[in-house]
PDB file of N, CA and C in Angstrom:
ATOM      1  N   UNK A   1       0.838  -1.173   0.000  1.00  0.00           N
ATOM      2  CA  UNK A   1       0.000   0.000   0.000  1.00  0.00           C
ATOM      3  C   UNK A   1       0.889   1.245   0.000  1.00  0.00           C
ATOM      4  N   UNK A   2       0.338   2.212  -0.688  1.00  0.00           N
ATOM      5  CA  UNK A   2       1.053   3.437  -0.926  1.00  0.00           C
ATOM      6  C   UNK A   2       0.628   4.872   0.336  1.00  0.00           C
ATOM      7  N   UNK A   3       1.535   5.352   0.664  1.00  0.00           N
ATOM      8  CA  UNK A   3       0.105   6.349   1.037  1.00  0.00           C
ATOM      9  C   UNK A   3       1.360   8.253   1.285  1.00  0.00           C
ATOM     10  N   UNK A   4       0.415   8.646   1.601  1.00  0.00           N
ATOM     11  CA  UNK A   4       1.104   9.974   1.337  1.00  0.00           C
ATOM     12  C   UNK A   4       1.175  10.771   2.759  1.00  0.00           C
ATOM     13  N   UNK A   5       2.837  10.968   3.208  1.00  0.00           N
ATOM     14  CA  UNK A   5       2.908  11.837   5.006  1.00  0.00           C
ATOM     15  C   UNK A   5       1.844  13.388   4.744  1.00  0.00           C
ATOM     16  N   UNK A   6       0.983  13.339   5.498  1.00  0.00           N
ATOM     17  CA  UNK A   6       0.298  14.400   5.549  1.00  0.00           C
ATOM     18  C   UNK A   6       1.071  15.805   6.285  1.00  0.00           C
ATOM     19  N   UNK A   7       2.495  15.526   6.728  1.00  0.00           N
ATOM     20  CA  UNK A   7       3.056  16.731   7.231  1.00  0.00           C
ATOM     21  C   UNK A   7       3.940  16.681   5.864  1.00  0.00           C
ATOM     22  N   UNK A   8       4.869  16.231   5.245  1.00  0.00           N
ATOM     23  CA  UNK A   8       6.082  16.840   4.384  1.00  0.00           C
ATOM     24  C   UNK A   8       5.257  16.435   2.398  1.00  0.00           C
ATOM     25  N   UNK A   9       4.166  15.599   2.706  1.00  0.00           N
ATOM     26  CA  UNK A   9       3.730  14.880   1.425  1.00  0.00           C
ATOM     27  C   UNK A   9       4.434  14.117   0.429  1.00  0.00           C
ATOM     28  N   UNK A  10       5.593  13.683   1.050  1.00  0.00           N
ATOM     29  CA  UNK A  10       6.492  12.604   0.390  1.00  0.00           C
ATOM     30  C   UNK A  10       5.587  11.417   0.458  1.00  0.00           C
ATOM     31  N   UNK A  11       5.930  10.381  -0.804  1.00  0.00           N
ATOM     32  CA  UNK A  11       5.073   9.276  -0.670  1.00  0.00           C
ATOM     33  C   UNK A  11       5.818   8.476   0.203  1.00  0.00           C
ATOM     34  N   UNK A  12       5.166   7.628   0.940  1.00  0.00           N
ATOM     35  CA  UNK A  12       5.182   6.007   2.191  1.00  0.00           C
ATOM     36  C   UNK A  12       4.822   4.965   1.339  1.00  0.00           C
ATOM     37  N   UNK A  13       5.786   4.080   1.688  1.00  0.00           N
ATOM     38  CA  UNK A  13       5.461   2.444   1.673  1.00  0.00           C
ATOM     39  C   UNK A  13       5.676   2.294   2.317  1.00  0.00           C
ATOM     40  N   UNK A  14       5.496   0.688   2.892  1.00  0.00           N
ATOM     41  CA  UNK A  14       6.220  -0.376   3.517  1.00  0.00           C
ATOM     42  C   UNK A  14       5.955   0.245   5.119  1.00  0.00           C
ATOM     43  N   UNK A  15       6.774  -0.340   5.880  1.00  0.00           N
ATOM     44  CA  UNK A  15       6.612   0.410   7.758  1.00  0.00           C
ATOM     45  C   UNK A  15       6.076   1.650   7.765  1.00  0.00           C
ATOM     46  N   UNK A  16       7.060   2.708   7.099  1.00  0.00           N
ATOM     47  CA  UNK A  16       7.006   3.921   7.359  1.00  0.00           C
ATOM     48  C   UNK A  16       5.014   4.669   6.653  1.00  0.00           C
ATOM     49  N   UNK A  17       4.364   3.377   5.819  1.00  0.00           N
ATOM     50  CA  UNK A  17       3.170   4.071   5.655  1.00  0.00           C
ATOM     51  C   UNK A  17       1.975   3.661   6.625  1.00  0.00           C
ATOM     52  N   UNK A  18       2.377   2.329   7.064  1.00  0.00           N
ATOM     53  CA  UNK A  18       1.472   1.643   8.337  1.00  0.00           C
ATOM     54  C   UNK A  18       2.061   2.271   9.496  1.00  0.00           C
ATOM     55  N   UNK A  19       2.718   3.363  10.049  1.00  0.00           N
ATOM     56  CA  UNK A  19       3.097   4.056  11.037  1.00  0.00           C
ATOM     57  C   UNK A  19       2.128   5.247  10.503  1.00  0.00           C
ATOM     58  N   UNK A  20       2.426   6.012   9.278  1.00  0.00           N
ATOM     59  CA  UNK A  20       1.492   7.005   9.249  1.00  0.00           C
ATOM     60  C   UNK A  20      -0.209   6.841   9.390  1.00  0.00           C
ATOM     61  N   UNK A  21      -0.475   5.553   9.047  1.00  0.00           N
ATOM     62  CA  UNK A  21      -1.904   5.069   8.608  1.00  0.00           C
ATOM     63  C   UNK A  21      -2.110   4.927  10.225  1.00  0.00           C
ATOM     64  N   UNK A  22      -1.298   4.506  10.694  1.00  0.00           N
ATOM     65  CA  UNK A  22      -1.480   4.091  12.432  1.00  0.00           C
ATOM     66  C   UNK A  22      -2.118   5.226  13.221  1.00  0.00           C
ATOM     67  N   UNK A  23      -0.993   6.003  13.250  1.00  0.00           N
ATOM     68  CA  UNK A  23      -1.195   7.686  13.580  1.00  0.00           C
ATOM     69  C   UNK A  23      -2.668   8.333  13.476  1.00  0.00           C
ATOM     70  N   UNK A  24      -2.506   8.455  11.885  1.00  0.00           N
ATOM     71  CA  UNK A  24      -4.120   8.705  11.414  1.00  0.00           C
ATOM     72  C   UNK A  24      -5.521   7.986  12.256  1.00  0.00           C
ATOM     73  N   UNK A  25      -5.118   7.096  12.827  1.00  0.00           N
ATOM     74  CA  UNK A  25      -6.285   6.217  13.389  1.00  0.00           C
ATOM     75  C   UNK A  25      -6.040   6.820  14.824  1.00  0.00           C
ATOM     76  N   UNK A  26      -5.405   6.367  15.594  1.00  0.00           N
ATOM     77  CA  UNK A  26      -5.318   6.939  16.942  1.00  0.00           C
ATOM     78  C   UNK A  26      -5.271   8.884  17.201  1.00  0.00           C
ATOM     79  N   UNK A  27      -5.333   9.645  16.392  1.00  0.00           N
ATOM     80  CA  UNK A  27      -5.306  10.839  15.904  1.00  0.00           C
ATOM     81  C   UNK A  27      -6.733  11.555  15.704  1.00  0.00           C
ATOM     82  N   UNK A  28      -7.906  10.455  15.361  1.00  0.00           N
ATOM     83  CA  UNK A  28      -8.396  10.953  15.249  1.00  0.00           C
ATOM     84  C   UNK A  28     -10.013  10.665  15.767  1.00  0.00           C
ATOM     85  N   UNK A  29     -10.541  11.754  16.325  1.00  0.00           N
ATOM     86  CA  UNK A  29     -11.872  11.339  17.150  1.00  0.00           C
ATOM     87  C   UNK A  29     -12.910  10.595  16.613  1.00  0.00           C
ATOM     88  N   UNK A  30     -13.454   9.461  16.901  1.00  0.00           N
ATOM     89  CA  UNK A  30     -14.657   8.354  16.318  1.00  0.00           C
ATOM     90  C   UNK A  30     -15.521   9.587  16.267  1.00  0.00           C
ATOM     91  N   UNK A  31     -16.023   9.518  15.022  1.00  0.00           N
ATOM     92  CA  UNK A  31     -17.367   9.981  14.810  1.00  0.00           C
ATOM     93  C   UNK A  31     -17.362  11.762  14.375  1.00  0.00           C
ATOM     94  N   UNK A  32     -15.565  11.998  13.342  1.00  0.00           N
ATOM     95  CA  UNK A  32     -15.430  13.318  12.971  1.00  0.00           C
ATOM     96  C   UNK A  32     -14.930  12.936  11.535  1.00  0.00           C
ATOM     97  N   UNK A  33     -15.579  11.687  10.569  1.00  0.00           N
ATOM     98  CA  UNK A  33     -15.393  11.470   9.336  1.00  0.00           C
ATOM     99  C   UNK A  33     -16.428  11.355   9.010  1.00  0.00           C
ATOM    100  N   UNK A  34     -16.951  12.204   8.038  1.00  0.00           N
ATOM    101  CA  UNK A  34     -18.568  12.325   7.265  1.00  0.00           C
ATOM    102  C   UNK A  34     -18.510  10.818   7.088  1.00  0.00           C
ATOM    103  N   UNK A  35     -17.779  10.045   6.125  1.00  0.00           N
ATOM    104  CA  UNK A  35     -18.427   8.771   5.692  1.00  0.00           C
ATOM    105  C   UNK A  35     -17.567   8.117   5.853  1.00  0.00           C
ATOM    106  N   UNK A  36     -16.988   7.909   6.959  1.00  0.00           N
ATOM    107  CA  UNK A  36     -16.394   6.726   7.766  1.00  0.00           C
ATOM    108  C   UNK A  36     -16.604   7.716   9.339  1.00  0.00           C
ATOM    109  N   UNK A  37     -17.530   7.212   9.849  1.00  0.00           N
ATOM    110  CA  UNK A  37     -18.066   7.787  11.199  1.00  0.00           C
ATOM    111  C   UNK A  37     -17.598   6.709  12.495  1.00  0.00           C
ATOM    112  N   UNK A  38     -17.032   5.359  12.013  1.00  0.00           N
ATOM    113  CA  UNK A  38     -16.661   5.021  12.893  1.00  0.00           C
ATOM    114  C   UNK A  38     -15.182   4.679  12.985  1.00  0.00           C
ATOM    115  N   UNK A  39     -14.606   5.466  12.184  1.00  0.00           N
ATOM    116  CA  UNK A  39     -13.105   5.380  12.055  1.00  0.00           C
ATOM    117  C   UNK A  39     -12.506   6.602  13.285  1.00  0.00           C
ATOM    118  N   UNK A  40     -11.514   5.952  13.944  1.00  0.00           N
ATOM    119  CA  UNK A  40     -10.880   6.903  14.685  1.00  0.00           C
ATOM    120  C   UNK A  40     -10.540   6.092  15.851  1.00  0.00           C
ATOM    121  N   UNK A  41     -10.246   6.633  17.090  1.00  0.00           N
ATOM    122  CA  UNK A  41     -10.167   6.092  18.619  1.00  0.00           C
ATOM    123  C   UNK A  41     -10.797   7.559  19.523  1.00  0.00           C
ATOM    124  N   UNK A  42     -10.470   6.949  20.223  1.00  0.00           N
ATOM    125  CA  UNK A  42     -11.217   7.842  21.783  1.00  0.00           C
ATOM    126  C   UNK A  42     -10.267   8.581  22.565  1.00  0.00           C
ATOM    127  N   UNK A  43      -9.264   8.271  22.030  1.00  0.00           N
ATOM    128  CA  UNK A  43      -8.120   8.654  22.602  1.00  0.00           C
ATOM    129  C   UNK A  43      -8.098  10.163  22.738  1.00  0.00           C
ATOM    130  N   UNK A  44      -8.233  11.176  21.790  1.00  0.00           N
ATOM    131  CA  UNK A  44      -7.844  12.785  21.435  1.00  0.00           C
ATOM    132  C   UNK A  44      -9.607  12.911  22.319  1.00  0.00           C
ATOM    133  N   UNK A  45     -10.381  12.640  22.968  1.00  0.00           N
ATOM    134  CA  UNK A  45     -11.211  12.936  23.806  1.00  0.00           C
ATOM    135  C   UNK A  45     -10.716  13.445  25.184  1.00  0.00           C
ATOM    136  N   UNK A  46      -9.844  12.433  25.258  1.00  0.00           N
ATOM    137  CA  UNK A  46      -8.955  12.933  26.697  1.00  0.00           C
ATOM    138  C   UNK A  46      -7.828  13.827  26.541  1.00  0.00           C
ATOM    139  N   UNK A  47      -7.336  14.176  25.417  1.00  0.00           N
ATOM    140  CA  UNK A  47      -6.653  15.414  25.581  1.00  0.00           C
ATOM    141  C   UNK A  47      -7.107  16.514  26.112  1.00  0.00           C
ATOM    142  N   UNK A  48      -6.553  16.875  26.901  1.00  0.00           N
ATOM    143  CA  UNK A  48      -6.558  18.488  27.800  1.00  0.00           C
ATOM    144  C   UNK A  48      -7.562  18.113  28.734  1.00  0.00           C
ATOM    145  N   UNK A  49      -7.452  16.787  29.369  1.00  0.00           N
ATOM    146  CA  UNK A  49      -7.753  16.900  30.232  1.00  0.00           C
ATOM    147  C   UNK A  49      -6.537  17.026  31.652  1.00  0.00           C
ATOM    148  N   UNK A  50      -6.940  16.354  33.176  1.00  0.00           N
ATOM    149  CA  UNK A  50      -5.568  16.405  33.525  1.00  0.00           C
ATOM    150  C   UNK A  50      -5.284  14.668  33.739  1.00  0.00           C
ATOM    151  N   UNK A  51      -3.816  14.355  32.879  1.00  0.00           N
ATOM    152  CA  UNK A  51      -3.866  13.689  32.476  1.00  0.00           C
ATOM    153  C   UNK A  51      -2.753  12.801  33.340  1.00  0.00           C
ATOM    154  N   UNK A  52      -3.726  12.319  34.174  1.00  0.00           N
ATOM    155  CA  UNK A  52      -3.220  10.891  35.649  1.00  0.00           C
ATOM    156  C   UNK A  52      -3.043  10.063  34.965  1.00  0.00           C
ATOM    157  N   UNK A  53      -3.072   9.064  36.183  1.00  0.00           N
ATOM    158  CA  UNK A  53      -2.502   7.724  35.552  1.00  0.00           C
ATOM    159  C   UNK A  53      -3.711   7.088  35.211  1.00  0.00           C
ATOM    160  N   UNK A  54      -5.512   7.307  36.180  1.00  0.00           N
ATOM    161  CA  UNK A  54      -6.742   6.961  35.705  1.00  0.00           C
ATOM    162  C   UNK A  54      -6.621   7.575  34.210  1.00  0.00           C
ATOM    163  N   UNK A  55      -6.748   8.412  33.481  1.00  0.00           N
ATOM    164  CA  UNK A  55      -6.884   9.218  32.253  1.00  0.00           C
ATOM    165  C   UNK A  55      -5.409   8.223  30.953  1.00  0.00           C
ATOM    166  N   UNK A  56      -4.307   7.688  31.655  1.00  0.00           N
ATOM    167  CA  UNK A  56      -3.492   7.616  31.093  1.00  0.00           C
ATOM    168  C   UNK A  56      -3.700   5.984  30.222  1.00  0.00           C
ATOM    169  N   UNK A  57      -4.407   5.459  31.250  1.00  0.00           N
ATOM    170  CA  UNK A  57      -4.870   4.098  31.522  1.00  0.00           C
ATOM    171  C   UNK A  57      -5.951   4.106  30.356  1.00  0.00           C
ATOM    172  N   UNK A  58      -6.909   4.710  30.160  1.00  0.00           N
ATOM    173  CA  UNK A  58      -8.179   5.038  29.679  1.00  0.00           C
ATOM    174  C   UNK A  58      -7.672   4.882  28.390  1.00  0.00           C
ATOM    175  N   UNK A  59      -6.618   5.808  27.942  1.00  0.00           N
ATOM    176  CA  UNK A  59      -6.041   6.365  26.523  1.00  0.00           C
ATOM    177  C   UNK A  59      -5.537   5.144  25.843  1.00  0.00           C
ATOM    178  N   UNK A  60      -4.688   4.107  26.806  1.00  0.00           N
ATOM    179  CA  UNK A  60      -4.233   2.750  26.555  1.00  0.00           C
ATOM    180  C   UNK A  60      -5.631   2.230  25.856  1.00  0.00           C
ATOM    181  N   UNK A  61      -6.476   1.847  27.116  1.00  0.00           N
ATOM    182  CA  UNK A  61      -7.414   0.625  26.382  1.00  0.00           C
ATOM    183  C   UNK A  61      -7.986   1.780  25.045  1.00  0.00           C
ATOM    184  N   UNK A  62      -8.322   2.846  25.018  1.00  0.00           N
ATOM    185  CA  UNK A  62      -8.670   3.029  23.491  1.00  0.00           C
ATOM    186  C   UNK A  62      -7.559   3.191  22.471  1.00  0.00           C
ATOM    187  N   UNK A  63      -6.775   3.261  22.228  1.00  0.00           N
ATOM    188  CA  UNK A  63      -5.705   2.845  21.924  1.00  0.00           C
ATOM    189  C   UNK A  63      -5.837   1.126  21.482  1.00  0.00           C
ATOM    190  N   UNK A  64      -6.163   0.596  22.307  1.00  0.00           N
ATOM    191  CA  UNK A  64      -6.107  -1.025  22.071  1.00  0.00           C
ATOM    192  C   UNK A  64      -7.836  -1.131  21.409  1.00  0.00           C
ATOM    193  N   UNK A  65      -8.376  -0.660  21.574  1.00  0.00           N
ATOM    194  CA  UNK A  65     -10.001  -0.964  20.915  1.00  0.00           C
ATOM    195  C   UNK A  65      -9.532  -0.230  19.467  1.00  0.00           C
ATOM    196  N   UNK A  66      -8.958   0.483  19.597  1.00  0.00           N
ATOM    197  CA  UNK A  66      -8.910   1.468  18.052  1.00  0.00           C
ATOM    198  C   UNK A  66      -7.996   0.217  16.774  1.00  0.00           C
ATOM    199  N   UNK A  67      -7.503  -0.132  17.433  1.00  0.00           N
ATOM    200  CA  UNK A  67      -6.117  -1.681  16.834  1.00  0.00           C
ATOM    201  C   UNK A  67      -7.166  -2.350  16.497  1.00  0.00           C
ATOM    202  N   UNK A  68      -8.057  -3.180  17.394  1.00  0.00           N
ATOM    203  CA  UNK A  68      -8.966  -4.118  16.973  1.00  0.00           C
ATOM    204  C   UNK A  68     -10.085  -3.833  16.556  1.00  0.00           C
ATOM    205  N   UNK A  69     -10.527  -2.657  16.316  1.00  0.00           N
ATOM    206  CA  UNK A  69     -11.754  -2.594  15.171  1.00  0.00           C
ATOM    207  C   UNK A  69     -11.516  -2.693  13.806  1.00  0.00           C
ATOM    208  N   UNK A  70     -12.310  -3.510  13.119  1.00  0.00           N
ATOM    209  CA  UNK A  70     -12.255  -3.888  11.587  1.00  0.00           C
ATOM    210  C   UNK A  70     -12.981  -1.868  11.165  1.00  0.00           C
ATOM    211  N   UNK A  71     -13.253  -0.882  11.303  1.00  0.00           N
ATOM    212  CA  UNK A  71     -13.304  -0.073  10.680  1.00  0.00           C
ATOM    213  C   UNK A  71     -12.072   0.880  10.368  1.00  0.00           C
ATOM    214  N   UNK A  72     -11.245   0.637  11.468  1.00  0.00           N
ATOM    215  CA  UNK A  72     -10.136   1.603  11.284  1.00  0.00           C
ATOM    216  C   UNK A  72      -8.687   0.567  10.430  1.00  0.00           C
ATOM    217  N   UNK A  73      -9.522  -0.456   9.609  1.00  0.00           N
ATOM    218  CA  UNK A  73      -7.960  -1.004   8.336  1.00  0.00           C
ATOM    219  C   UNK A  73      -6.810  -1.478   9.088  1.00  0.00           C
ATOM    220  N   UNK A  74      -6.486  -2.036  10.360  1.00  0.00           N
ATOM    221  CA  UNK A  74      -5.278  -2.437  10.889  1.00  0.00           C
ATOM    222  C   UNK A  74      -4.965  -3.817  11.414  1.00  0.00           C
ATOM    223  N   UNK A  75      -5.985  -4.239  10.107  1.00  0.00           N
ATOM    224  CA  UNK A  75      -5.974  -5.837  10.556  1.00  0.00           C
ATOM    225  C   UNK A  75      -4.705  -6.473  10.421  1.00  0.00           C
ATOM    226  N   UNK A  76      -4.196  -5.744   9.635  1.00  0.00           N
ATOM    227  CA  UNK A  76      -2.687  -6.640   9.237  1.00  0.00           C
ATOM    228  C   UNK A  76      -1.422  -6.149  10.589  1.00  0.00           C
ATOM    229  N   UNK A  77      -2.081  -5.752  11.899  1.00  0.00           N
ATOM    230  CA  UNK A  77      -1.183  -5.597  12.342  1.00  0.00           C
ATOM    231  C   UNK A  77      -1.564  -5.853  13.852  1.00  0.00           C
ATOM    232  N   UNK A  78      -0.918  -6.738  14.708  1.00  0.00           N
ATOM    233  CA  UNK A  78      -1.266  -7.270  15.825  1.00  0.00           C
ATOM    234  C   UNK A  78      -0.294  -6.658  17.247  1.00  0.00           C
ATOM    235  N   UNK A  79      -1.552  -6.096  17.869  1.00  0.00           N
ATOM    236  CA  UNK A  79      -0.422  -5.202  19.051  1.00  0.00           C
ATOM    237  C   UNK A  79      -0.419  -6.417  19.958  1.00  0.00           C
ATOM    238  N   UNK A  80       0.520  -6.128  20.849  1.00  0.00           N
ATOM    239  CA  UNK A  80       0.914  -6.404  21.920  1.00  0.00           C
ATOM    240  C   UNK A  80       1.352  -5.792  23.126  1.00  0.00           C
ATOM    241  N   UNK A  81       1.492  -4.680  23.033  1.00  0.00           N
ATOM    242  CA  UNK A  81       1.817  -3.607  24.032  1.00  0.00           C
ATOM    243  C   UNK A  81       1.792  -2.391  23.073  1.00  0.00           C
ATOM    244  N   UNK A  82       1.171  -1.679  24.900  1.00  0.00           N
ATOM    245  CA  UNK A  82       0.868  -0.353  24.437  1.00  0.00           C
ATOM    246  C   UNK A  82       0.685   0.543  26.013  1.00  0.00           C
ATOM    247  N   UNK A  83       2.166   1.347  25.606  1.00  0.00           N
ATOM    248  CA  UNK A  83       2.249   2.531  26.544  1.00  0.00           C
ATOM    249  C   UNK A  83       2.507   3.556  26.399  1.00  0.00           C
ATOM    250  N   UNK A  84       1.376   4.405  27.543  1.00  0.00           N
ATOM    251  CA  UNK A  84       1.332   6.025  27.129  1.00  0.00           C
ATOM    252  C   UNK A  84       2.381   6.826  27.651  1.00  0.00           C
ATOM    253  N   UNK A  85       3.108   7.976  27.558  1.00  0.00           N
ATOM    254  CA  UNK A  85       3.981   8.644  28.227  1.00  0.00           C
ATOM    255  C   UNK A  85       3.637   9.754  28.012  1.00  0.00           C
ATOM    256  N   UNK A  86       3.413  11.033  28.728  1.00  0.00           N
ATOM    257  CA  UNK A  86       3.565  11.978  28.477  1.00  0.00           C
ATOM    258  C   UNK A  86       4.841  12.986  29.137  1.00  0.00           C
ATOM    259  N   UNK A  87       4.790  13.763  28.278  1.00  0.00           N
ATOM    260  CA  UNK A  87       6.270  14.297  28.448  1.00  0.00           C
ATOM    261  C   UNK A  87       6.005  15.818  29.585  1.00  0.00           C
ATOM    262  N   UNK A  88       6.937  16.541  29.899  1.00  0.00           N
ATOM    263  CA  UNK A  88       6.612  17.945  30.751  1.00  0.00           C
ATOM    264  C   UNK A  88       5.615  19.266  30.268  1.00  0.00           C
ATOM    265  N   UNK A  89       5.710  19.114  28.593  1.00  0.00           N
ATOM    266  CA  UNK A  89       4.916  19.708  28.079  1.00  0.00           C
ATOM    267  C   UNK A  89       3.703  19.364  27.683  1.00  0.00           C
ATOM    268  N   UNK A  90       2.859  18.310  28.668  1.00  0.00           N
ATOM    269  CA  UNK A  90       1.976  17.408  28.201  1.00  0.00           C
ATOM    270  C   UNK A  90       1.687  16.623  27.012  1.00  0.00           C
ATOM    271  N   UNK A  91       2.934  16.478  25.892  1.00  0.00           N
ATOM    272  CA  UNK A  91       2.528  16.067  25.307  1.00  0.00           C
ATOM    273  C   UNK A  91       2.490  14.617  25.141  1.00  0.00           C
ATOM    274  N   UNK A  92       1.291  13.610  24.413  1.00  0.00           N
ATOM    275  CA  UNK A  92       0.872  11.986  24.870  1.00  0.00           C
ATOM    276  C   UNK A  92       1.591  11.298  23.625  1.00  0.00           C
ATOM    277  N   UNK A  93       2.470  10.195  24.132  1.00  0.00           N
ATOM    278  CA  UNK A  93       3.096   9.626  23.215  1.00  0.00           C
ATOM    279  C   UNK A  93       2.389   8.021  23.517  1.00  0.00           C
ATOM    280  N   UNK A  94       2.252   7.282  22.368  1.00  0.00           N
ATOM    281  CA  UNK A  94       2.216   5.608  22.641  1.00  0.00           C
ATOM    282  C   UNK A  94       3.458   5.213  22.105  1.00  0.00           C
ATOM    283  N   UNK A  95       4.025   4.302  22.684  1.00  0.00           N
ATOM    284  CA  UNK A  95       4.964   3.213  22.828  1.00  0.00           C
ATOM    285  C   UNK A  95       4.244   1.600  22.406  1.00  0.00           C
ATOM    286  N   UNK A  96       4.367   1.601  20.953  1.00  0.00           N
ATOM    287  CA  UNK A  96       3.524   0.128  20.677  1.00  0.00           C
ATOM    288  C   UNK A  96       4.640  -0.856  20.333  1.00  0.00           C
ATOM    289  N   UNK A  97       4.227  -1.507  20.740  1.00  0.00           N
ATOM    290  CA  UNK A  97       4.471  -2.927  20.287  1.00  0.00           C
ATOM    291  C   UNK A  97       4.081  -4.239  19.614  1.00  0.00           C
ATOM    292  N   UNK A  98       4.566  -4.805  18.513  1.00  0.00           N
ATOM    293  CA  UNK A  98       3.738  -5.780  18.233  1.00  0.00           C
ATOM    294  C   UNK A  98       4.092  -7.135  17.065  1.00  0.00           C
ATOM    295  N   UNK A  99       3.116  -7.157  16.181  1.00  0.00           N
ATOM    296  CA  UNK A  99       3.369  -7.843  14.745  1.00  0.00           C
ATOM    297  C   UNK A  99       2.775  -7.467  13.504  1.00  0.00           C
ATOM    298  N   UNK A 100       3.276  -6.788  12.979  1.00  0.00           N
ATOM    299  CA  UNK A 100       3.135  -5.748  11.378  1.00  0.00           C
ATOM    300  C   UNK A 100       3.588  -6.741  10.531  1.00  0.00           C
ATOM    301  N   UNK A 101       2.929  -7.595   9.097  1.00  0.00           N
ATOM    302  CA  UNK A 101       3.201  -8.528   8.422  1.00  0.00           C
ATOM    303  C   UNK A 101       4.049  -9.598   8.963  1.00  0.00           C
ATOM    304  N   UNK A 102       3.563 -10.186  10.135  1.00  0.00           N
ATOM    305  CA  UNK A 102       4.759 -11.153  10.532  1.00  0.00           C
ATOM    306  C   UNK A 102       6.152 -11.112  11.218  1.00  0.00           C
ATOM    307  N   UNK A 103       6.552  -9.672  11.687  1.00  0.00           N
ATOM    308  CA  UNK A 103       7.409  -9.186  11.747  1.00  0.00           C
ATOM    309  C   UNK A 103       7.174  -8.285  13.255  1.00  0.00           C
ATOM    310  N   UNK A 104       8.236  -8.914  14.204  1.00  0.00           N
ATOM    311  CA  UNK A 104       8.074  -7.885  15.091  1.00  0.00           C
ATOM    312  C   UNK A 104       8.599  -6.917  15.096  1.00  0.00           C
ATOM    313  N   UNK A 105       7.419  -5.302  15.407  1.00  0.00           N
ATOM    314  CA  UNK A 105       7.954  -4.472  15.507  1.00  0.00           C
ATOM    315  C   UNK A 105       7.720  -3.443  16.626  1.00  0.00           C
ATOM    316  N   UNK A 106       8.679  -2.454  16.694  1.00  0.00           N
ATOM    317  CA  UNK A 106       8.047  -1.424  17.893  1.00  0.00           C
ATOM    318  C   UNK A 106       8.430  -0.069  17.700  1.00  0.00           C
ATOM    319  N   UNK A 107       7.429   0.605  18.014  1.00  0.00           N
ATOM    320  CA  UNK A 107       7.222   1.744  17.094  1.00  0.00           C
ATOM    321  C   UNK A 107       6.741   3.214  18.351  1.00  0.00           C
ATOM    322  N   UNK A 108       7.243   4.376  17.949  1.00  0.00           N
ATOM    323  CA  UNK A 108       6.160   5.358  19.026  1.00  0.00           C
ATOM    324  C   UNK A 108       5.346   6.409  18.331  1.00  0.00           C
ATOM    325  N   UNK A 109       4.147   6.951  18.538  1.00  0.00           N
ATOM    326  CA  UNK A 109       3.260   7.501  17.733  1.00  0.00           C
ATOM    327  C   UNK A 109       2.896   8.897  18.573  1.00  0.00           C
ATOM    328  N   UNK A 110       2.895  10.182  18.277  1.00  0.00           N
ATOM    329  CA  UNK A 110       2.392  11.324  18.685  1.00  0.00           C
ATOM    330  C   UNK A 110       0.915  11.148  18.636  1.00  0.00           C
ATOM    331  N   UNK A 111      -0.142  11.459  20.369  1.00  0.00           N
ATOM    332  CA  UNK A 111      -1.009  10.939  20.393  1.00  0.00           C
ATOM    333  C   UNK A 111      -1.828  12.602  19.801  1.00  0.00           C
ATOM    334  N   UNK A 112      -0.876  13.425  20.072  1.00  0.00           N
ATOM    335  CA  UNK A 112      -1.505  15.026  20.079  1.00  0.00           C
ATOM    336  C   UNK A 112      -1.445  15.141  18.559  1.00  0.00           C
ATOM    337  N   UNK A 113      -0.860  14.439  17.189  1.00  0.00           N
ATOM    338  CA  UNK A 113      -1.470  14.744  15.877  1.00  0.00           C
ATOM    339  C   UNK A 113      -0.380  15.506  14.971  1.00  0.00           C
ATOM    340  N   UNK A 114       0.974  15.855  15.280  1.00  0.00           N
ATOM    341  CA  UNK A 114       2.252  16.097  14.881  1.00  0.00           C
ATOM    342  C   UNK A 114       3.047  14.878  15.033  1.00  0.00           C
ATOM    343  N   UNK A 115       3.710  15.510  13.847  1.00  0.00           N
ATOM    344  CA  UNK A 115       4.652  14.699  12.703  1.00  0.00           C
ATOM    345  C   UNK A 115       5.956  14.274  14.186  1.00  0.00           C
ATOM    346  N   UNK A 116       6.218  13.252  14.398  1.00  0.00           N
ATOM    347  CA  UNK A 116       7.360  12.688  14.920  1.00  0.00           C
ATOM    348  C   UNK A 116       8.819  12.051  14.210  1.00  0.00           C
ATOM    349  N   UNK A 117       9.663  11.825  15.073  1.00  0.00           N
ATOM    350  CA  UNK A 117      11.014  11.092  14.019  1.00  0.00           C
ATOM    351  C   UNK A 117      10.953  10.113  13.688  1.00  0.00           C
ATOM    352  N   UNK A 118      11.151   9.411  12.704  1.00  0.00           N
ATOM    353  CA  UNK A 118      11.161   8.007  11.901  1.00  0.00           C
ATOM    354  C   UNK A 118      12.670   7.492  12.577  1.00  0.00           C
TER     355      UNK A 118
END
């Protein structure tokens, strides 16, 4: 699958486009795509809130429901761990872990919706 970084618009294959496609899913609120209304996670709900370890916990399991729904396309990729960190400037990072085509991998994703380092 091909797909295009929505911060620099260079084209993705391979890891680097199932990291962006990843992103895109945990990025974005269920029920703010006209015609995919159930694409997204729950996760960017709890942004700005204050964000404990109850709130941090929360972000995990949607995070993990957002992986296993057949609407958000990530069947080809099987988590296994998944942790949140946020940094001094609040910002929410996941720490995943898992199996992407057969292949273990581990990866970290900006939960706040900016472009991170490859």
């Amino acid at each position: 699958m091909i797909g295009i970084d929505p911060f620099t618009g260079k084209t993705l294959d391979g890891f680097a486009q199932f990291k962006s496609r990843f992103q895109q899913v945990v990025t974005t609120m269920i029920g703010t795509r006209q015609k995919k209304p159930n694409f997204g996670c729950l996760a960017p709900s709890r942004q700005g809130k204050n964000l404990n370890q109850i709130v941090i916990n929360q972000m995990q399991n949607d995070v993990l429901d957002a992986v296993g729904s057949p609407d958000n396309g990530l069947s080809d990729f099987s988590i296994s761990q998944c942790k949140i960190t946020v940094n001094q400037s609040g910002s929410a990072f996941a720490a995943i872990s898992g199996r992407w085509r057969n292949k273990a991998v581990e990866f970290e994703v900006n939960l706040n919706g900016t472009s991170t380092a490859t």
